[in-house]
C-alpha atoms as a PDB file:
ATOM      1  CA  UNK A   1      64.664 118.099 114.033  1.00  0.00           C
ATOM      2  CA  UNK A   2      67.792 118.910 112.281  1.00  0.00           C
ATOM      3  CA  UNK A   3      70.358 120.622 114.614  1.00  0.00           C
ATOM      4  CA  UNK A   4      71.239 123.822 113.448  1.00  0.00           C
ATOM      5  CA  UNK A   5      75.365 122.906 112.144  1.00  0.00           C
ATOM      6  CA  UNK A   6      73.343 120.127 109.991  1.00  0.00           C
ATOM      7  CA  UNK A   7      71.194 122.684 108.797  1.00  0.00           C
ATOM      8  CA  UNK A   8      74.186 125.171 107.670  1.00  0.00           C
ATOM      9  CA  UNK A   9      75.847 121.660 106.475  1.00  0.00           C
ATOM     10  CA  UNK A  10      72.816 121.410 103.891  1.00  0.00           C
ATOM     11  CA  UNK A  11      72.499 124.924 103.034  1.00  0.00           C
ATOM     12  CA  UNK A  12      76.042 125.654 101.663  1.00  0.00           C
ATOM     13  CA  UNK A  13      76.372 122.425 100.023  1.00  0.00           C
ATOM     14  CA  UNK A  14      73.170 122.700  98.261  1.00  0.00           C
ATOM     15  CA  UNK A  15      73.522 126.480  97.294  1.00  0.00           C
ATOM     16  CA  UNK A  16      77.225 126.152  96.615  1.00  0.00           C
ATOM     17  CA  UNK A  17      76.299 123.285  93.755  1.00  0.00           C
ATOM     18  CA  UNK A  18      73.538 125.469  93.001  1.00  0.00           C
ATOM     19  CA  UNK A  19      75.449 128.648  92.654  1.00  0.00           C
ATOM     20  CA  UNK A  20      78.502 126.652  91.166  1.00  0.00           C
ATOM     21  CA  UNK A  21      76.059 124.910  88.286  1.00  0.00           C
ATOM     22  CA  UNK A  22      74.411 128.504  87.003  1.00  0.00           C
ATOM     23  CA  UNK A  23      77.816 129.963  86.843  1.00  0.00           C
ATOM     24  CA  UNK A  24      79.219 127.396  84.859  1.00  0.00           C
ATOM     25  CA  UNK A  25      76.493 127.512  82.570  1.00  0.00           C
ATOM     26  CA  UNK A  26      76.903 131.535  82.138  1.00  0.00           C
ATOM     27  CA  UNK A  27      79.953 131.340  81.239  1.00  0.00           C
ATOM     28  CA  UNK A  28      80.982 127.496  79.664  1.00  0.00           C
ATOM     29  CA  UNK A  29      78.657 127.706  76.238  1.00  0.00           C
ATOM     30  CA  UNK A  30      77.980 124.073  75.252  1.00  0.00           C
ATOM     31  CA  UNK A  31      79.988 123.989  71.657  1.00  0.00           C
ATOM     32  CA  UNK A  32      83.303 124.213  74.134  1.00  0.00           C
ATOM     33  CA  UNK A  33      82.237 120.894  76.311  1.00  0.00           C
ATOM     34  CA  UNK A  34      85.514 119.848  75.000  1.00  0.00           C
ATOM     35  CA  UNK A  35      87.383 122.464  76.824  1.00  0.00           C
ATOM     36  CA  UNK A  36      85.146 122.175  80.285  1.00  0.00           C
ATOM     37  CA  UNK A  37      87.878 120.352  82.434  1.00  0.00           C
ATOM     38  CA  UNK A  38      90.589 123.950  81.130  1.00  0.00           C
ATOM     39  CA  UNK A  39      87.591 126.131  82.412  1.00  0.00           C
ATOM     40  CA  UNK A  40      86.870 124.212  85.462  1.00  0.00           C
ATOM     41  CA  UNK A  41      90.469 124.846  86.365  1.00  0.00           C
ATOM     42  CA  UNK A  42      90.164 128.471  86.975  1.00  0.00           C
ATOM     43  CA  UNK A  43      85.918 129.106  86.976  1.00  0.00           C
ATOM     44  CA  UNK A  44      86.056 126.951  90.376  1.00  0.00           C
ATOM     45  CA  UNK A  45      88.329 128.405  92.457  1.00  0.00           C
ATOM     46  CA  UNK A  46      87.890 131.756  92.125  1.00  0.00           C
ATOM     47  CA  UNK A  47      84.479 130.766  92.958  1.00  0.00           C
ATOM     48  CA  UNK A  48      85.094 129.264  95.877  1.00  0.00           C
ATOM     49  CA  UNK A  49      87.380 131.685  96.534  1.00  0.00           C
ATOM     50  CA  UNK A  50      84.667 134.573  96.213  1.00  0.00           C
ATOM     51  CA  UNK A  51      82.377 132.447  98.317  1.00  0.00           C
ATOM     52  CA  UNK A  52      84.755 131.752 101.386  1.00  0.00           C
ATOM     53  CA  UNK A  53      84.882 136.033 101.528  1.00  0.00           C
ATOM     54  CA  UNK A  54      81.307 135.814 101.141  1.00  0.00           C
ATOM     55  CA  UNK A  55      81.074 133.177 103.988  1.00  0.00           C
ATOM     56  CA  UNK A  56      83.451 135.291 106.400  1.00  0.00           C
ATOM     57  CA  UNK A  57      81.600 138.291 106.092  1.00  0.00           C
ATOM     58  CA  UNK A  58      78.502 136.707 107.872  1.00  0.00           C
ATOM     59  CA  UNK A  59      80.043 134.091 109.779  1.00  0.00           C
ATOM     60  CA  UNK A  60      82.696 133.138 112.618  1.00  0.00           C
ATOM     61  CA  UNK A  61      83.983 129.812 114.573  1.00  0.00           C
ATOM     62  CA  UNK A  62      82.320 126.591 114.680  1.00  0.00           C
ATOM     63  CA  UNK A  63      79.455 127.694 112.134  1.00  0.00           C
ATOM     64  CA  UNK A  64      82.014 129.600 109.488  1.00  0.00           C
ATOM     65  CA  UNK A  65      83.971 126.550 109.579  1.00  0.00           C
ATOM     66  CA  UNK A  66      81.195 124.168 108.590  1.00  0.00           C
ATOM     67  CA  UNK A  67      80.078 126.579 106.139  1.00  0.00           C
ATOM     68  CA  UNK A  68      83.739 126.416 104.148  1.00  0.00           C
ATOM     69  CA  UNK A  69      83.785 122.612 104.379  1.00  0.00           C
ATOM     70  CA  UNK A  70      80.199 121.995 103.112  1.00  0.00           C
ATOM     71  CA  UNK A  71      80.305 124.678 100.130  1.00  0.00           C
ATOM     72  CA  UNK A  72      84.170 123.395  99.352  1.00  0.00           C
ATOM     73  CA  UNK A  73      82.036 119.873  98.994  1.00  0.00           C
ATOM     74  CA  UNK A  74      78.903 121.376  97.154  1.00  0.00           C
ATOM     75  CA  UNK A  75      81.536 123.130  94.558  1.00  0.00           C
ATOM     76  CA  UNK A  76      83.361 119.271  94.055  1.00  0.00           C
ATOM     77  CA  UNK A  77      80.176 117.714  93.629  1.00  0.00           C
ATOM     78  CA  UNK A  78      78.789 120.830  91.140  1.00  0.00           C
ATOM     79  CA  UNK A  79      82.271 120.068  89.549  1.00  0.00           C
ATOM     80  CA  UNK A  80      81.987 116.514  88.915  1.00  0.00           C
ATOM     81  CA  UNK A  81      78.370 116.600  87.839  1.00  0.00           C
ATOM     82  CA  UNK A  82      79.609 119.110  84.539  1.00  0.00           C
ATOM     83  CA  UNK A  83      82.652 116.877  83.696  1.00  0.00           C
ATOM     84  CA  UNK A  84      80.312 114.024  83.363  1.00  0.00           C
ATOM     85  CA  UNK A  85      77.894 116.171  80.906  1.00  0.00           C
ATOM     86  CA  UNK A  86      80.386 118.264  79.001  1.00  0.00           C
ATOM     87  CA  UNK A  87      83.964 116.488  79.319  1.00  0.00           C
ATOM     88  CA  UNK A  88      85.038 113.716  77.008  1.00  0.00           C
ATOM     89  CA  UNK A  89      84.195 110.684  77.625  1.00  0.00           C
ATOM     90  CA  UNK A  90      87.175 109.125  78.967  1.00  0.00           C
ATOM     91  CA  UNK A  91      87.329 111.794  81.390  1.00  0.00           C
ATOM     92  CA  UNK A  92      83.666 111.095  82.625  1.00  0.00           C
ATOM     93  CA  UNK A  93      84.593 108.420  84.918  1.00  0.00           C
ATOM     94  CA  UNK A  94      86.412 111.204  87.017  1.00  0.00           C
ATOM     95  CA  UNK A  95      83.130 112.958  87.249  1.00  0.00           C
ATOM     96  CA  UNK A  96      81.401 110.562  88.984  1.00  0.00           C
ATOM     97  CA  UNK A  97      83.973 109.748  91.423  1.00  0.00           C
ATOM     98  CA  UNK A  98      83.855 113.881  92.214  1.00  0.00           C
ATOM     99  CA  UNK A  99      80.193 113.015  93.043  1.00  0.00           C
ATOM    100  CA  UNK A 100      80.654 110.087  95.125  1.00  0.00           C
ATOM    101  CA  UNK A 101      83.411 111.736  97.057  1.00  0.00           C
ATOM    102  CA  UNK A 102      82.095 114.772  98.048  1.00  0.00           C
ATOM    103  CA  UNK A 103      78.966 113.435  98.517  1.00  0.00           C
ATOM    104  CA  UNK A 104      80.298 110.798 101.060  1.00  0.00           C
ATOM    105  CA  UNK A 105      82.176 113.736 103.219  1.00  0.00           C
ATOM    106  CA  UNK A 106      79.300 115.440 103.289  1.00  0.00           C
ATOM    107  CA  UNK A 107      76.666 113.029 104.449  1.00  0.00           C
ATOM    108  CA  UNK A 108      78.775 111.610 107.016  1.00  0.00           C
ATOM    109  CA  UNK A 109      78.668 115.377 108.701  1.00  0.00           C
ATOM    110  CA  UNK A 110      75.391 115.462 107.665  1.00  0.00           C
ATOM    111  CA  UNK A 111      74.858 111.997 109.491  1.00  0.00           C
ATOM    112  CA  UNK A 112      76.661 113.147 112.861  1.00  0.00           C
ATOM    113  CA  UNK A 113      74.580 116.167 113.101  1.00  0.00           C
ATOM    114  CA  UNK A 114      71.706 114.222 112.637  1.00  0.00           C
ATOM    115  CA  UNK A 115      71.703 111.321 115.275  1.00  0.00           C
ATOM    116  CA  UNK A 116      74.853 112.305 117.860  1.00  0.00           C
ATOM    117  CA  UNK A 117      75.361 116.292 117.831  1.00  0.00           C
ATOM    118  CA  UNK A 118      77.058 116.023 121.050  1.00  0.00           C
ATOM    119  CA  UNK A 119      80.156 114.225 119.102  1.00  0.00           C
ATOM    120  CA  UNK A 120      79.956 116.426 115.918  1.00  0.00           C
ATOM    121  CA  UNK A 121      83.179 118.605 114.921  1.00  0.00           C
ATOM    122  CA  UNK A 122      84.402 119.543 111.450  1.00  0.00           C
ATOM    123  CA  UNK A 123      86.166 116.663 111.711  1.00  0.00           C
ATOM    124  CA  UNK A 124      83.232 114.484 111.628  1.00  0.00           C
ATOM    125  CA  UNK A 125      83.841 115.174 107.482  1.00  0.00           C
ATOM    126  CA  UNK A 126      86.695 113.216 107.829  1.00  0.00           C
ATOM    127  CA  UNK A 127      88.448 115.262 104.926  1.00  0.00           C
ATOM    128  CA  UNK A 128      92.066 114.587 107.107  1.00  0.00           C
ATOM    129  CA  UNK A 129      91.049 110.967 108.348  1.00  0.00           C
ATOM    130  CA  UNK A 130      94.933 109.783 107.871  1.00  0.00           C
ATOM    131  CA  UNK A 131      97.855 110.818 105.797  1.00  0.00           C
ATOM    132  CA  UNK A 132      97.407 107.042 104.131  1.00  0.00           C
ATOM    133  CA  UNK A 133      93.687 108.094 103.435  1.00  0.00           C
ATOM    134  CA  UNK A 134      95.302 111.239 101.818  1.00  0.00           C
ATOM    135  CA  UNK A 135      98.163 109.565 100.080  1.00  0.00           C
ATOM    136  CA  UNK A 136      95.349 106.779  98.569  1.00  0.00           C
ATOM    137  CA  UNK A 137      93.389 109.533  97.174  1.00  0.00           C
ATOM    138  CA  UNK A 138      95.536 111.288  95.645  1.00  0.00           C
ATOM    139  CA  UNK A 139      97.511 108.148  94.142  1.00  0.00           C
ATOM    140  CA  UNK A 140      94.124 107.135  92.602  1.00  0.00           C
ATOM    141  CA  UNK A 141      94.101 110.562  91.150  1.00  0.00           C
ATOM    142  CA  UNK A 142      98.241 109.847  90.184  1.00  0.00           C
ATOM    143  CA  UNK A 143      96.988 106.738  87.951  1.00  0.00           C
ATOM    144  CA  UNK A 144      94.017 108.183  86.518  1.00  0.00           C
ATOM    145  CA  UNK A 145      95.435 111.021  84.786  1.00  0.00           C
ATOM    146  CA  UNK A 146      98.763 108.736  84.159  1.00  0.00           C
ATOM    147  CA  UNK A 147      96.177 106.153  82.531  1.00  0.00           C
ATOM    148  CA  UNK A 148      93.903 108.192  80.846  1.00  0.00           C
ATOM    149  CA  UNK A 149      96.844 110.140  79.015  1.00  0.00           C
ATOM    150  CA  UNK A 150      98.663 106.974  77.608  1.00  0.00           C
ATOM    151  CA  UNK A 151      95.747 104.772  77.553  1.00  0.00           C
ATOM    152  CA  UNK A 152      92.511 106.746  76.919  1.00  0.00           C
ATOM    153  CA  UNK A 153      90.575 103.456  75.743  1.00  0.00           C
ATOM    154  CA  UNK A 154      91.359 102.056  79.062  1.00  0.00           C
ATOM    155  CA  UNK A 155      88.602 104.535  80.837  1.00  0.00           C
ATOM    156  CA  UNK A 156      86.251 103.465  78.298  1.00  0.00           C
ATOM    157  CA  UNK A 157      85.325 100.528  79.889  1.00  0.00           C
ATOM    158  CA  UNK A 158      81.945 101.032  81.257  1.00  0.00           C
ATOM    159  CA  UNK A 159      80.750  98.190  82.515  1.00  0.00           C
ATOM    160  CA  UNK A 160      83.840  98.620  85.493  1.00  0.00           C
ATOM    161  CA  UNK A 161      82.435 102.004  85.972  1.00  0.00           C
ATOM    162  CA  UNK A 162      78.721 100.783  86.181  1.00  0.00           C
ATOM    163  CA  UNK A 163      79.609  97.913  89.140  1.00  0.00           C
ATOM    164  CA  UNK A 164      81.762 100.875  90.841  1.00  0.00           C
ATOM    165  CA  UNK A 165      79.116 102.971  90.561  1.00  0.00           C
ATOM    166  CA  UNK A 166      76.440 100.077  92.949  1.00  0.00           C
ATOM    167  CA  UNK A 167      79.190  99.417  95.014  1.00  0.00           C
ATOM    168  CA  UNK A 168      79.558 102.999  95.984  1.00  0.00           C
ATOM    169  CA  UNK A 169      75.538 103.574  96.369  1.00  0.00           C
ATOM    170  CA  UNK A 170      75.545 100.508  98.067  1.00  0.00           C
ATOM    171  CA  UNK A 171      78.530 100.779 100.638  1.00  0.00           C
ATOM    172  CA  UNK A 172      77.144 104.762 101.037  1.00  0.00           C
ATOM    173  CA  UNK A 173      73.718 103.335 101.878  1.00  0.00           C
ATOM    174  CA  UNK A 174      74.478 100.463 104.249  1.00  0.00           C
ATOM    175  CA  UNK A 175      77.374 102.857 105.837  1.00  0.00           C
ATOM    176  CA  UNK A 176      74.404 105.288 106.680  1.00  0.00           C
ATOM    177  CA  UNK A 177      72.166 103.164 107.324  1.00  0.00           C
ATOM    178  CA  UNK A 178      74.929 102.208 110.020  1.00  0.00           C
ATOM    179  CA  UNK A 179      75.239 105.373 111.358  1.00  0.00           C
ATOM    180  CA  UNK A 180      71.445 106.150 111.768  1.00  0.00           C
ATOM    181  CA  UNK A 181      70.798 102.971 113.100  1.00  0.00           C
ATOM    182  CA  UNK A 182      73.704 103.219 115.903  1.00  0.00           C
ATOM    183  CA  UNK A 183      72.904 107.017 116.701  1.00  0.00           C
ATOM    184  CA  UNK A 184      74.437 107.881 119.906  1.00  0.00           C
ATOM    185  CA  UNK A 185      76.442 104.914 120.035  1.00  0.00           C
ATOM    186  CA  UNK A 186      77.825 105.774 116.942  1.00  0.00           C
ATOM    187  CA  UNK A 187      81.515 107.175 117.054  1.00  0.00           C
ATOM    188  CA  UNK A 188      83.663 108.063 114.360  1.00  0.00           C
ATOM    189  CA  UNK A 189      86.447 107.351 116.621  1.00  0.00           C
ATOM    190  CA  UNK A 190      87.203 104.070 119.049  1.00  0.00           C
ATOM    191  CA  UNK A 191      86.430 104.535 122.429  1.00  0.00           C
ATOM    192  CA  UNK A 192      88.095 103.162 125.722  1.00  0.00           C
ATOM    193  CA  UNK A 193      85.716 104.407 128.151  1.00  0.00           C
ATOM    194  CA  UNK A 194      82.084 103.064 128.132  1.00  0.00           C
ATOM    195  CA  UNK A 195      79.978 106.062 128.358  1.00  0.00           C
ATOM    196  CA  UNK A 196      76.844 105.708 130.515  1.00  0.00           C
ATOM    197  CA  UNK A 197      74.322 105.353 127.438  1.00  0.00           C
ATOM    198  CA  UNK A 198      76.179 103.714 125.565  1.00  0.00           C
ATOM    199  CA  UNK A 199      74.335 100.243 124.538  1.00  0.00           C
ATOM    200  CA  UNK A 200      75.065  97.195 122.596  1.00  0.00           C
ATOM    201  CA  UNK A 201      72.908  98.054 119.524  1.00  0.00           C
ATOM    202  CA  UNK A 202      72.306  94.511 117.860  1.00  0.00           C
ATOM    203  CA  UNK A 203      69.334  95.582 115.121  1.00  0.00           C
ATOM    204  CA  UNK A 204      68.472  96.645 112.230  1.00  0.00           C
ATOM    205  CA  UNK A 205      71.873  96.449 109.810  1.00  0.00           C
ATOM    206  CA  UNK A 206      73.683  95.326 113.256  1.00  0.00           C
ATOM    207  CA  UNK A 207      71.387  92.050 112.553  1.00  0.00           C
ATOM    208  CA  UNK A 208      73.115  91.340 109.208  1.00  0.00           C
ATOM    209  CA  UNK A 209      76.869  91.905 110.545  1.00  0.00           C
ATOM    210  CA  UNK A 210      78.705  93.012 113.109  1.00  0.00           C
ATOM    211  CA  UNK A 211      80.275  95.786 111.097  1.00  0.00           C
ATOM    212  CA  UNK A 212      78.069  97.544 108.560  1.00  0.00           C
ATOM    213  CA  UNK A 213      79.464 101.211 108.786  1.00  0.00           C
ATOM    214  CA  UNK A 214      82.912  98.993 107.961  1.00  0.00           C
ATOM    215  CA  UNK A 215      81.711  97.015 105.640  1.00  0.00           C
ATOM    216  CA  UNK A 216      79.896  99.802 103.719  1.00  0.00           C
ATOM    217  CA  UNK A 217      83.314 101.676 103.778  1.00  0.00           C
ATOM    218  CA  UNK A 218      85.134  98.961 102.584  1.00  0.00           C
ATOM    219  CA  UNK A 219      83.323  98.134  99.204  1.00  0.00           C
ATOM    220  CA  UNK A 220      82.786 101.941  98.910  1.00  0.00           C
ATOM    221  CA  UNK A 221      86.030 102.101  98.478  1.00  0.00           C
ATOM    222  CA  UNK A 222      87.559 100.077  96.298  1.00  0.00           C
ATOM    223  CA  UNK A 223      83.959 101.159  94.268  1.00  0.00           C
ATOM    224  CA  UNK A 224      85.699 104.373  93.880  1.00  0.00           C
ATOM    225  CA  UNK A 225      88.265 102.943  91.828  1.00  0.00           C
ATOM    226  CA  UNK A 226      86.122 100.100  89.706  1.00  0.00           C
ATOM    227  CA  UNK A 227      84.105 104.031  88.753  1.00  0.00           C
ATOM    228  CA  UNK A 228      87.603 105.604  87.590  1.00  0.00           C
ATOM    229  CA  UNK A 229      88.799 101.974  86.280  1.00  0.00           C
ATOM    230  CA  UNK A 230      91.912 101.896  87.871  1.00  0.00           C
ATOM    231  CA  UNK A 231      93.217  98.518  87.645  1.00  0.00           C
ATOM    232  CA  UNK A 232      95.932  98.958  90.302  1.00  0.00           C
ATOM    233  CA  UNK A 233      95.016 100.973  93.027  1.00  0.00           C
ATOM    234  CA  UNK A 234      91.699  98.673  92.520  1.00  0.00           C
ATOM    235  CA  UNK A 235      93.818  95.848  93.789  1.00  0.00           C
ATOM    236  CA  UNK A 236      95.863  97.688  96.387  1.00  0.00           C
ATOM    237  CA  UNK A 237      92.973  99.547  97.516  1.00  0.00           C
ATOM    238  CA  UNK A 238      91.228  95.898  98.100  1.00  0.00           C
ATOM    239  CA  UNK A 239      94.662  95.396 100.101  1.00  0.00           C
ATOM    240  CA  UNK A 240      95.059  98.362 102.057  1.00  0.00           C
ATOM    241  CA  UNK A 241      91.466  98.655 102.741  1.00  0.00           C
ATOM    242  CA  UNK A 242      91.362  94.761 103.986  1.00  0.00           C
ATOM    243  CA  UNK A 243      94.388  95.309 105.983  1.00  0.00           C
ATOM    244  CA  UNK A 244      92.837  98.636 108.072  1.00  0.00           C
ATOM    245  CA  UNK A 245      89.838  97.384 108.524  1.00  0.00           C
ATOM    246  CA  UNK A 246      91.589  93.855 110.756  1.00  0.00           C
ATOM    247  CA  UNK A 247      93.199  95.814 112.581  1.00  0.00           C
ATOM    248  CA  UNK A 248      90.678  98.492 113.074  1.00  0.00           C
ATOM    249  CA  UNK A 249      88.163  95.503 114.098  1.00  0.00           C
ATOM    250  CA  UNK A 250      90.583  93.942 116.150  1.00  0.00           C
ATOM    251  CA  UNK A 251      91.345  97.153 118.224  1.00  0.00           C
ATOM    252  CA  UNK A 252      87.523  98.008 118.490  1.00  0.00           C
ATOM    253  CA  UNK A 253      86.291  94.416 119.056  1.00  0.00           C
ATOM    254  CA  UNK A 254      88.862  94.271 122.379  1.00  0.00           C
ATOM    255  CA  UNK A 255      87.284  97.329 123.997  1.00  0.00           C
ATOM    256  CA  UNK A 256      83.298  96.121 123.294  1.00  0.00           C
ATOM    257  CA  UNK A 257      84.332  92.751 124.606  1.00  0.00           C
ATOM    258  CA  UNK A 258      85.516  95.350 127.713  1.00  0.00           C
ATOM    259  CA  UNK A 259      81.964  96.969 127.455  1.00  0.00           C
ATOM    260  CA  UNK A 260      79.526  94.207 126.810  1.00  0.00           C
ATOM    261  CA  UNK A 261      81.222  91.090 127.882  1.00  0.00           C
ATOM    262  CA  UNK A 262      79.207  87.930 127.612  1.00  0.00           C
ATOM    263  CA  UNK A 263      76.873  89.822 125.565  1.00  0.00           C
ATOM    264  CA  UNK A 264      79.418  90.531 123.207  1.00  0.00           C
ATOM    265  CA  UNK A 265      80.613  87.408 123.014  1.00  0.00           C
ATOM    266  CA  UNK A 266      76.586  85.992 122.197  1.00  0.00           C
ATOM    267  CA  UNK A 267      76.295  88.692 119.465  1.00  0.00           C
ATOM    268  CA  UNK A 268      79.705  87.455 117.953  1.00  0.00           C
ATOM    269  CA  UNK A 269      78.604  83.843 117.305  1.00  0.00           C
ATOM    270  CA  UNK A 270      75.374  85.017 116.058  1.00  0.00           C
ATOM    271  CA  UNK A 271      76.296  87.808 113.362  1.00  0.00           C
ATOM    272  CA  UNK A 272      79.872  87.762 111.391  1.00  0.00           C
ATOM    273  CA  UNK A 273      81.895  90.823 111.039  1.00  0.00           C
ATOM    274  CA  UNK A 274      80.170  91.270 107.348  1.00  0.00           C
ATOM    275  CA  UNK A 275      84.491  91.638 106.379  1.00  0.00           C
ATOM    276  CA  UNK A 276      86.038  89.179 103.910  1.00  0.00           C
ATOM    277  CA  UNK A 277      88.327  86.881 105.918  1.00  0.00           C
ATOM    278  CA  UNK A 278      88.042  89.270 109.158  1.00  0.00           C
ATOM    279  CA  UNK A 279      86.755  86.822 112.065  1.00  0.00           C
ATOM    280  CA  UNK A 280      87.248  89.996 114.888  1.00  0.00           C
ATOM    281  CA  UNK A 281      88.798  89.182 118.599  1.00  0.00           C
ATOM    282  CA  UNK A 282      87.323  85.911 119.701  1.00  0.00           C
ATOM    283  CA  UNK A 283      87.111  84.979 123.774  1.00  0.00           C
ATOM    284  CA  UNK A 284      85.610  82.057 124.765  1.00  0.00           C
ATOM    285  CA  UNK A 285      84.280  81.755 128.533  1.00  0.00           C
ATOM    286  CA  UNK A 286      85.466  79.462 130.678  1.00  0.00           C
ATOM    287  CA  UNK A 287      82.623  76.602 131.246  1.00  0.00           C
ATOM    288  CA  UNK A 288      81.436  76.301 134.920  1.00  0.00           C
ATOM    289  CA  UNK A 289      82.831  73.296 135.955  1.00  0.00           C
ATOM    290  CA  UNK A 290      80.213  70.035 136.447  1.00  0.00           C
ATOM    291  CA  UNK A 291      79.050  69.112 139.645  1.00  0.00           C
END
């Protein structure tokens, strides 16, 4: 069963959409669809505003925290689900990457809660993961808006948003599927001490490649930017992304070698890393010599 944070997780996304979605239907008449992304600019946060009150009122700590980071997430996905009915169309691209991000923070709290509640925090959302995951979102947003102002055609192009679009259900799917798969041997973060049931988990996704929450992150990401059609951060998220995921497999690879050893080492000829170009930390045993 559901632990009770993944419960609260669920219930303040879902109502905060919910909630979110009636009131911008009250007051956003359909004749002004052209004017949605003005009204969304002041209807939302006084919402959420209104809502975090609501939310102290009946809730402190752990719980209270949850409940602000799940109904910030519901309102963001609420949000991107009107821009892509009422907005122009060259802003609807921006919609569905408001869906697939929020969504993503969300189930991967939603995920920790479910199969390792032991580990789970608020920062299992990873909404702070890094300053460069920060400074890569909000440069996608930079070239958007910079994009869609001087070249409005340019987000037109929906076949780029329609293979962003499977890459992010896709690399959402397989990331989960990670994740669920894994359980308790799951961690959001790399660890250097090899906990007592911790196991090698080699099924399932693990049978396809080494990496799949990686992997699943990977094209999920540069997905996001093949949905808003951003030709450069598409290539320099391809870049950064490739580049942090080496090292990251490199660093975590070393300290399941540590773990696993010669099992390790089997697993690694067996499966690949599932990462363009990324081969992982390879150790070859010494052969016994011949008698």
């Amino acid at each position: 069963m559901l632990p009770y944070p993944g419960r609260l997780s669920v219930f303040c996304f879902c109502t905060s959409s919910s909630f979110a979605f009636i009131l911008f239907l009250q007051l956003i008449p359909i004749h002004s669809r052209f004017n949605v992304y003005e009204n969304i600019l002041w209807v939302f946060p006084l919402y959420y505003l209104i809502l975090n009150l609501v939310l102290m009122i009946f809730l402190r700590g752990f719980a209270l925290q949850i409940a602000i980071r799940a109904s910030f997430l519901g309102m963001i996905f609420a949000a991107g689900i009107f821009i892509q009915l009422l907005a122009t169309s060259t802003l609807q691209p921006f919609g569905w990457y408001m869906c697939f991000m929020s969504f993503f923070h969300f189930s991967e709290f939603l995920a920790i809660a479910a199969t390792d509640h032991g580990n789970l925090s608020v920062k299992s959302f990873i909404l702070n993961h890094s300053p460069a995951y920060n400074i890569a979102a909000v440069t996608s947003w930079v070239e958007f808006f910079t994009e869609w102002y001087f070249w409005p055609g340019l987000k037109l192009i929906r076949s780029a948003s329609y293979i962003g679009i499977l890459m992010c259900i896709g690399g959402e799917a397989l990331r989960k599927a990670a994740i669920f798969t894994a359980a308790k041997n799951f961690n959001h973060i790399i660890q250097s001490e090899k906990k007592d049931d911790h196991v090698l988990v080699t099924h399932g996704v693990y049978s396809l490649c080494r990496h799949p929450s990686y992997v699943g992150w990977f094209y999920w990401s540069i997905g996001t930017q093949f949905v808003l059609v951003n030709p450069v951060c598409t290539v320099g998220y391809a870049i950064a992304s490739w580049v942090f995921f080496n090292n990251r497999v490199a660093t975590e690879e070393v300290t399941l070698l540590n773990f696993f050893g010669s099992d390790y080492i089997d697993y690694q000829k067996k499966v690949g890393t599932g990462l363009p170009f990324i081969s992982g930390v390879r150790i070859d045993l010494p052969q016994n010599p011949s008698s």
